[in-house]
PDB file of N, CA and C in Angstrom:
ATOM      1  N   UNK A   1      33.726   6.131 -12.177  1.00  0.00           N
ATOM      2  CA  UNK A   1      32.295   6.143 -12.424  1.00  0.00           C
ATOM      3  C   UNK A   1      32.034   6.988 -13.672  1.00  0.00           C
ATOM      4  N   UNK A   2      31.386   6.750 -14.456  1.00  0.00           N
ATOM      5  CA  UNK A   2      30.820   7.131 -15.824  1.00  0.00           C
ATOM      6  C   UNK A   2      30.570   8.832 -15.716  1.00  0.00           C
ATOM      7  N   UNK A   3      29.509   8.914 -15.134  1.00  0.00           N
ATOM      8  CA  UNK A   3      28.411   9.554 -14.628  1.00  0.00           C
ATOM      9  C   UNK A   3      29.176  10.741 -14.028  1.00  0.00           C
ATOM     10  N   UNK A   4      30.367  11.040 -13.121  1.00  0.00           N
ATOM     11  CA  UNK A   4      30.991  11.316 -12.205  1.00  0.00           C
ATOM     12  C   UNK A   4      31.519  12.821 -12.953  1.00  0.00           C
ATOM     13  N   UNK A   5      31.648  13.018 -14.714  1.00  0.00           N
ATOM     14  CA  UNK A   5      31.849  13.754 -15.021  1.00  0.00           C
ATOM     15  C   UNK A   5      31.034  15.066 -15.043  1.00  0.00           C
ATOM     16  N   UNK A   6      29.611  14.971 -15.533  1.00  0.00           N
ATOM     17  CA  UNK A   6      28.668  15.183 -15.388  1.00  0.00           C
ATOM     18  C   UNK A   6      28.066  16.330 -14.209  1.00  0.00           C
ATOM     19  N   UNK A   7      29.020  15.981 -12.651  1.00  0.00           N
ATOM     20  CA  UNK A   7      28.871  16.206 -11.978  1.00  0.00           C
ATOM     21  C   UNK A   7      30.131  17.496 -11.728  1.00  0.00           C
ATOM     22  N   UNK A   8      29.679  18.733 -12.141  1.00  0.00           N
ATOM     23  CA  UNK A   8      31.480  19.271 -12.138  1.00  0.00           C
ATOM     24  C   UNK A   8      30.751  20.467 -11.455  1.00  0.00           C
ATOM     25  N   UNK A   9      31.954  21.159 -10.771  1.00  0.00           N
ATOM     26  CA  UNK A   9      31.688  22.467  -9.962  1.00  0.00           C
ATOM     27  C   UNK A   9      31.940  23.881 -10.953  1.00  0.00           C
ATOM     28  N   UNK A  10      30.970  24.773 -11.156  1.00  0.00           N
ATOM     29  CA  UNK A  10      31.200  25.500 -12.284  1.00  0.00           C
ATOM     30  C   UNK A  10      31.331  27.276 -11.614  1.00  0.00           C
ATOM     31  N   UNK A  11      32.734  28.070 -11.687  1.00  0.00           N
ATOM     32  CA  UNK A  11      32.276  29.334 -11.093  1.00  0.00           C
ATOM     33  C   UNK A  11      32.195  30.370 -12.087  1.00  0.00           C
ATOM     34  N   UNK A  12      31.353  30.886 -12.290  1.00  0.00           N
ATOM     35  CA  UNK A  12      30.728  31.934 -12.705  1.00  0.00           C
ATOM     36  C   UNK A  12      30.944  33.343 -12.233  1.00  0.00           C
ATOM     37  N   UNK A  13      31.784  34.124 -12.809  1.00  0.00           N
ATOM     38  CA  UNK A  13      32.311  35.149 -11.747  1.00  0.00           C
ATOM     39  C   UNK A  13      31.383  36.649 -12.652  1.00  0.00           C
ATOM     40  N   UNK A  14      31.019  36.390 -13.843  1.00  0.00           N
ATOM     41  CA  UNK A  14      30.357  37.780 -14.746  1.00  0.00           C
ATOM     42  C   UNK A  14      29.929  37.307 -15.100  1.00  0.00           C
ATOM     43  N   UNK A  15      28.903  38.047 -15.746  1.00  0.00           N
ATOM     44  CA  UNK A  15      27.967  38.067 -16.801  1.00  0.00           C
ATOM     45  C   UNK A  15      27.985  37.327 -17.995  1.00  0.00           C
ATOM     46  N   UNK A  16      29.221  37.820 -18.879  1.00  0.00           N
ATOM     47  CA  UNK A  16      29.443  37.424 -19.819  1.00  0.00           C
ATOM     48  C   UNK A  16      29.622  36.100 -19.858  1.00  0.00           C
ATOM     49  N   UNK A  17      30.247  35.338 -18.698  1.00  0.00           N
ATOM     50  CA  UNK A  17      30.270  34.025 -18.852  1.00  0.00           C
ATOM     51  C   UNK A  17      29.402  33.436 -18.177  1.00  0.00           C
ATOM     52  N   UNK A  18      28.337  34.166 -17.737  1.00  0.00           N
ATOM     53  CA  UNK A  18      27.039  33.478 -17.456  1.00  0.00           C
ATOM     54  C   UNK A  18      26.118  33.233 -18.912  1.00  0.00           C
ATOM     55  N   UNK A  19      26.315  34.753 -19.582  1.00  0.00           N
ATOM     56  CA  UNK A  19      25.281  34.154 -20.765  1.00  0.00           C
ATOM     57  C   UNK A  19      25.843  33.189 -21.823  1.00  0.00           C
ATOM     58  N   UNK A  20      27.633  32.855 -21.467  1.00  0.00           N
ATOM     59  CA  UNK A  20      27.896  32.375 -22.608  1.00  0.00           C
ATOM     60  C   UNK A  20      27.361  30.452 -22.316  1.00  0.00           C
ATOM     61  N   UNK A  21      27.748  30.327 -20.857  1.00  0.00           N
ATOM     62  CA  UNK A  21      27.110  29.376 -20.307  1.00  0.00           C
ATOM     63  C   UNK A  21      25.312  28.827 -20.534  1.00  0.00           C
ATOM     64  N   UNK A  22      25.059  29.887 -20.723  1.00  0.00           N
ATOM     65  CA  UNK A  22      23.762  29.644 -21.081  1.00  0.00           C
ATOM     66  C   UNK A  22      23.251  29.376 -21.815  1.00  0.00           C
ATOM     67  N   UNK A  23      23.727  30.195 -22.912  1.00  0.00           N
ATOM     68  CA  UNK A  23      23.741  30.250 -24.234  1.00  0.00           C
ATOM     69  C   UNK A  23      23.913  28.440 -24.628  1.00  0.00           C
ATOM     70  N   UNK A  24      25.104  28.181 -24.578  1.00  0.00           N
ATOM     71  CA  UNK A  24      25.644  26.658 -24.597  1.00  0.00           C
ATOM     72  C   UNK A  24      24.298  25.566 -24.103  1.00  0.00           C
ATOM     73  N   UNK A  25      24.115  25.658 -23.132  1.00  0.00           N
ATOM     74  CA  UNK A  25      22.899  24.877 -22.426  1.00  0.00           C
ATOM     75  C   UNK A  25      21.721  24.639 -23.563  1.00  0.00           C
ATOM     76  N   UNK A  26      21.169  25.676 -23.967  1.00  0.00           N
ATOM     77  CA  UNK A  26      20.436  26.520 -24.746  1.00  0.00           C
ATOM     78  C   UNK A  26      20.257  25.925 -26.208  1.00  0.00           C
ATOM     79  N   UNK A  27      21.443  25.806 -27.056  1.00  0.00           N
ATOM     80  CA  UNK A  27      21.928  25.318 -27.953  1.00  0.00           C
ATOM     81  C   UNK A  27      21.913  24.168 -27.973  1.00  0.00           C
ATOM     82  N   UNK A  28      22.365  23.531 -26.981  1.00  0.00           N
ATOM     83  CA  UNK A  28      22.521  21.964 -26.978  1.00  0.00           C
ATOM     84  C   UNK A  28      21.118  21.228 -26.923  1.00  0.00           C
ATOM     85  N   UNK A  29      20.045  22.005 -26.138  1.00  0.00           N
ATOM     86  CA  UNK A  29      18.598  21.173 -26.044  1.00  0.00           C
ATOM     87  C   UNK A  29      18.286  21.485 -27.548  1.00  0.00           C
ATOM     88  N   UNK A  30      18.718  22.374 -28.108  1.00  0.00           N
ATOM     89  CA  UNK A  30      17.963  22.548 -29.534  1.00  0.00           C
ATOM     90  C   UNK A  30      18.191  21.755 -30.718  1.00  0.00           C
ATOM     91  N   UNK A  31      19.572  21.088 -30.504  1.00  0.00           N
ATOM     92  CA  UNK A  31      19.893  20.659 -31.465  1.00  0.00           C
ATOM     93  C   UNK A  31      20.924  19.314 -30.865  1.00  0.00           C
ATOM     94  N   UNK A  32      20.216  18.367 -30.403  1.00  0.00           N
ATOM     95  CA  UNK A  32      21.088  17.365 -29.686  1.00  0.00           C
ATOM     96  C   UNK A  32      21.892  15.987 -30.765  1.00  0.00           C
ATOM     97  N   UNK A  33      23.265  16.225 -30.810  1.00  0.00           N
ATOM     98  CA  UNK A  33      24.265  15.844 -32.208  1.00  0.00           C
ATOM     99  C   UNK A  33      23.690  14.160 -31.847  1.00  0.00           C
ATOM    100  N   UNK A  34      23.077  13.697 -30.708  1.00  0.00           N
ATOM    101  CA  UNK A  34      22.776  12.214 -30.802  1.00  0.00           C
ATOM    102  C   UNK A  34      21.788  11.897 -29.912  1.00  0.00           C
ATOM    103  N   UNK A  35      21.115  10.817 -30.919  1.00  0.00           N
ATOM    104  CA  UNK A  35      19.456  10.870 -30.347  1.00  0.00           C
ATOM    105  C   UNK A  35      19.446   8.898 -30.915  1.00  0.00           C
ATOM    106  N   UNK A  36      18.483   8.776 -29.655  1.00  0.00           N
ATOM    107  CA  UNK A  36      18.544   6.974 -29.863  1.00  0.00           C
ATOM    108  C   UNK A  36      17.811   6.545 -31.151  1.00  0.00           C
ATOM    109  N   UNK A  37      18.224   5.334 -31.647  1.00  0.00           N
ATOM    110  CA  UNK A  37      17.572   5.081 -32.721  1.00  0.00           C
ATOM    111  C   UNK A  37      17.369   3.515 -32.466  1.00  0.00           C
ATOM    112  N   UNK A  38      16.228   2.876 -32.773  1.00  0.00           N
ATOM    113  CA  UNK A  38      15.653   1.476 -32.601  1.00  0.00           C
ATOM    114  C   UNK A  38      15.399   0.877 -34.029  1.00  0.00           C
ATOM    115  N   UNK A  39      15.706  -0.432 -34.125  1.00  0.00           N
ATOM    116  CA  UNK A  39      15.666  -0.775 -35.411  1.00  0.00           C
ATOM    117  C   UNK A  39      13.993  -1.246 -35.667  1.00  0.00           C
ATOM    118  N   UNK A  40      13.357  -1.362 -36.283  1.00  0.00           N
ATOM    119  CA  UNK A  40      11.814  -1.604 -36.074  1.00  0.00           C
ATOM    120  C   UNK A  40      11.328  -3.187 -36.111  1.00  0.00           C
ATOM    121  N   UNK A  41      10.729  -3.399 -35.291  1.00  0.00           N
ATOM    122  CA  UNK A  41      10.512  -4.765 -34.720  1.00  0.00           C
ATOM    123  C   UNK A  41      10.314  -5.470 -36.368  1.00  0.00           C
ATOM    124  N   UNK A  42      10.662  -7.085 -36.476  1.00  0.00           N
ATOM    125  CA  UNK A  42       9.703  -7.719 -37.748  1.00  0.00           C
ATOM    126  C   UNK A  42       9.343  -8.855 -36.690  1.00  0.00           C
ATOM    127  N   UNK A  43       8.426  -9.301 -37.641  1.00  0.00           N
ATOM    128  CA  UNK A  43       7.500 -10.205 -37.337  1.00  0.00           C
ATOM    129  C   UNK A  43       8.066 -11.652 -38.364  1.00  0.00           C
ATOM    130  N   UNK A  44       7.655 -12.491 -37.440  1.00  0.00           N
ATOM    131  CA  UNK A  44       8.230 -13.787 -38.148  1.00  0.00           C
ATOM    132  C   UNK A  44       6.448 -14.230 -38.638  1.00  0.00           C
ATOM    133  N   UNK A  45       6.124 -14.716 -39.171  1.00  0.00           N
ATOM    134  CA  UNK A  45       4.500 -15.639 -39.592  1.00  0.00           C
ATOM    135  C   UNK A  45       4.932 -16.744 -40.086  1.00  0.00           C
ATOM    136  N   UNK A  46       6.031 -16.958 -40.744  1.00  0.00           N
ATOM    137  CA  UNK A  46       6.380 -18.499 -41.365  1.00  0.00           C
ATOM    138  C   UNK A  46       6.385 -19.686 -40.426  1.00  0.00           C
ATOM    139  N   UNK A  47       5.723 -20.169 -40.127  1.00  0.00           N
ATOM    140  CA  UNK A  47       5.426 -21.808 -39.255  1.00  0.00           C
ATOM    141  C   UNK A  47       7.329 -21.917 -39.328  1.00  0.00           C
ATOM    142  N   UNK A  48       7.485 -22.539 -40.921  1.00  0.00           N
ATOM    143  CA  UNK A  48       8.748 -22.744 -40.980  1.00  0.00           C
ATOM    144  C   UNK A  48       9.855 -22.370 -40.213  1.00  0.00           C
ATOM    145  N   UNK A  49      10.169 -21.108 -40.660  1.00  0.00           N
ATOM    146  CA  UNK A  49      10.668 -20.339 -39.793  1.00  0.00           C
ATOM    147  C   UNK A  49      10.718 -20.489 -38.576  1.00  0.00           C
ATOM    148  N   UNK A  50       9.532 -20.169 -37.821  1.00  0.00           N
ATOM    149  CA  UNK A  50       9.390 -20.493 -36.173  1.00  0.00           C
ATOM    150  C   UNK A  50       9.945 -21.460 -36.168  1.00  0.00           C
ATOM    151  N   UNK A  51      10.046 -22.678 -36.295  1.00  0.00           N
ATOM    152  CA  UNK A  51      10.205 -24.024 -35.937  1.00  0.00           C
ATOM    153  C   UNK A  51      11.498 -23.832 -35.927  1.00  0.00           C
ATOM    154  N   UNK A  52      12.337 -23.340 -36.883  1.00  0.00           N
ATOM    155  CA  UNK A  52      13.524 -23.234 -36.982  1.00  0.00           C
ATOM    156  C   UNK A  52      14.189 -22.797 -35.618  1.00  0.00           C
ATOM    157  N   UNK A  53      14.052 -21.311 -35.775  1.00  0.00           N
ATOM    158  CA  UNK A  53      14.080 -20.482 -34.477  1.00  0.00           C
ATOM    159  C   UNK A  53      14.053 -21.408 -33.094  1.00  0.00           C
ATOM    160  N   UNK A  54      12.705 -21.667 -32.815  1.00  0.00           N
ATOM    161  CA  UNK A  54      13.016 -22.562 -31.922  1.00  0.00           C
ATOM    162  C   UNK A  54      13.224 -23.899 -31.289  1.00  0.00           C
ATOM    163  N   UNK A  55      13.972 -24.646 -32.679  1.00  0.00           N
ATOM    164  CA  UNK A  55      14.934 -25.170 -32.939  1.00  0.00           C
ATOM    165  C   UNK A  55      15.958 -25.466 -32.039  1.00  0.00           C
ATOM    166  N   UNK A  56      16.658 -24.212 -32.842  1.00  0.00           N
ATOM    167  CA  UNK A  56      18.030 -23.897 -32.042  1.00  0.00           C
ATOM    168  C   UNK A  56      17.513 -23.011 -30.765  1.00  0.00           C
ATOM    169  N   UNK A  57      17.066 -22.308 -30.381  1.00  0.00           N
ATOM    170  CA  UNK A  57      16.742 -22.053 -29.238  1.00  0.00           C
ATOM    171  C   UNK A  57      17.135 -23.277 -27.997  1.00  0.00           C
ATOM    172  N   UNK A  58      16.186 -24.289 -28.150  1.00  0.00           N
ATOM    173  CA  UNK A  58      16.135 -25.161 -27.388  1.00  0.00           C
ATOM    174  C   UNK A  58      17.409 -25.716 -27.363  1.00  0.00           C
ATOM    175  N   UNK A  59      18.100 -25.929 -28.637  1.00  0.00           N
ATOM    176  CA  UNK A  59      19.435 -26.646 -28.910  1.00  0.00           C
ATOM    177  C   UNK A  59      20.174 -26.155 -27.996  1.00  0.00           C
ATOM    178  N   UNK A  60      20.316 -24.750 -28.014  1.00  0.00           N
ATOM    179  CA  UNK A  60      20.992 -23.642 -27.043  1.00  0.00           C
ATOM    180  C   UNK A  60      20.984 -23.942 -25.538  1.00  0.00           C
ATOM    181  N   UNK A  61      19.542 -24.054 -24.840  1.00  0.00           N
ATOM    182  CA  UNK A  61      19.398 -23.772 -23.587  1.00  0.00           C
ATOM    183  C   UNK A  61      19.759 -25.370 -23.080  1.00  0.00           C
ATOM    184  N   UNK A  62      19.774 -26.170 -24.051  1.00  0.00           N
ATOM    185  CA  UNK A  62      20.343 -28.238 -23.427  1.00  0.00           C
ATOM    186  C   UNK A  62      21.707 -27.848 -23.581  1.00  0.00           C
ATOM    187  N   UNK A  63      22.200 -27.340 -24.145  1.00  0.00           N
ATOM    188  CA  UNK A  63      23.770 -27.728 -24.371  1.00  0.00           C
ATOM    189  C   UNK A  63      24.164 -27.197 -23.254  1.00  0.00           C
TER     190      UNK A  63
END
């Protein structure tokens, strides 16, 4: 399972590796190395175009 890592048992026996733990946590919301990115919608308006599009669309869903 993916996810399964995520899930880990952590012991904490001092201080020091409580704040270093923390610290880490801390750091990471501040500066997260990967963040989603979406490409930005376009818009078709060409009649042409459309027709094309669904075209093959249809070509697609008979075959």
């Amino acid at each position: 399972m993916a996810t399964s890592s995520i899930f880990a048992s952590f012991n904490i026996n001092d201080s020091k590796t409580a704040e270093a733990f923390v610290k880490a946590l801390d750091e990471s919301s501040k500066d997260p190395k990967w963040a989603p990115k979406f490409p930005e919608p376009t818009f078709i308006t060409d009649k042409e175009k459309l027709r094309e599009i669904f075209e093959k669309w249809e070509k697609k869903e008979n075959d």
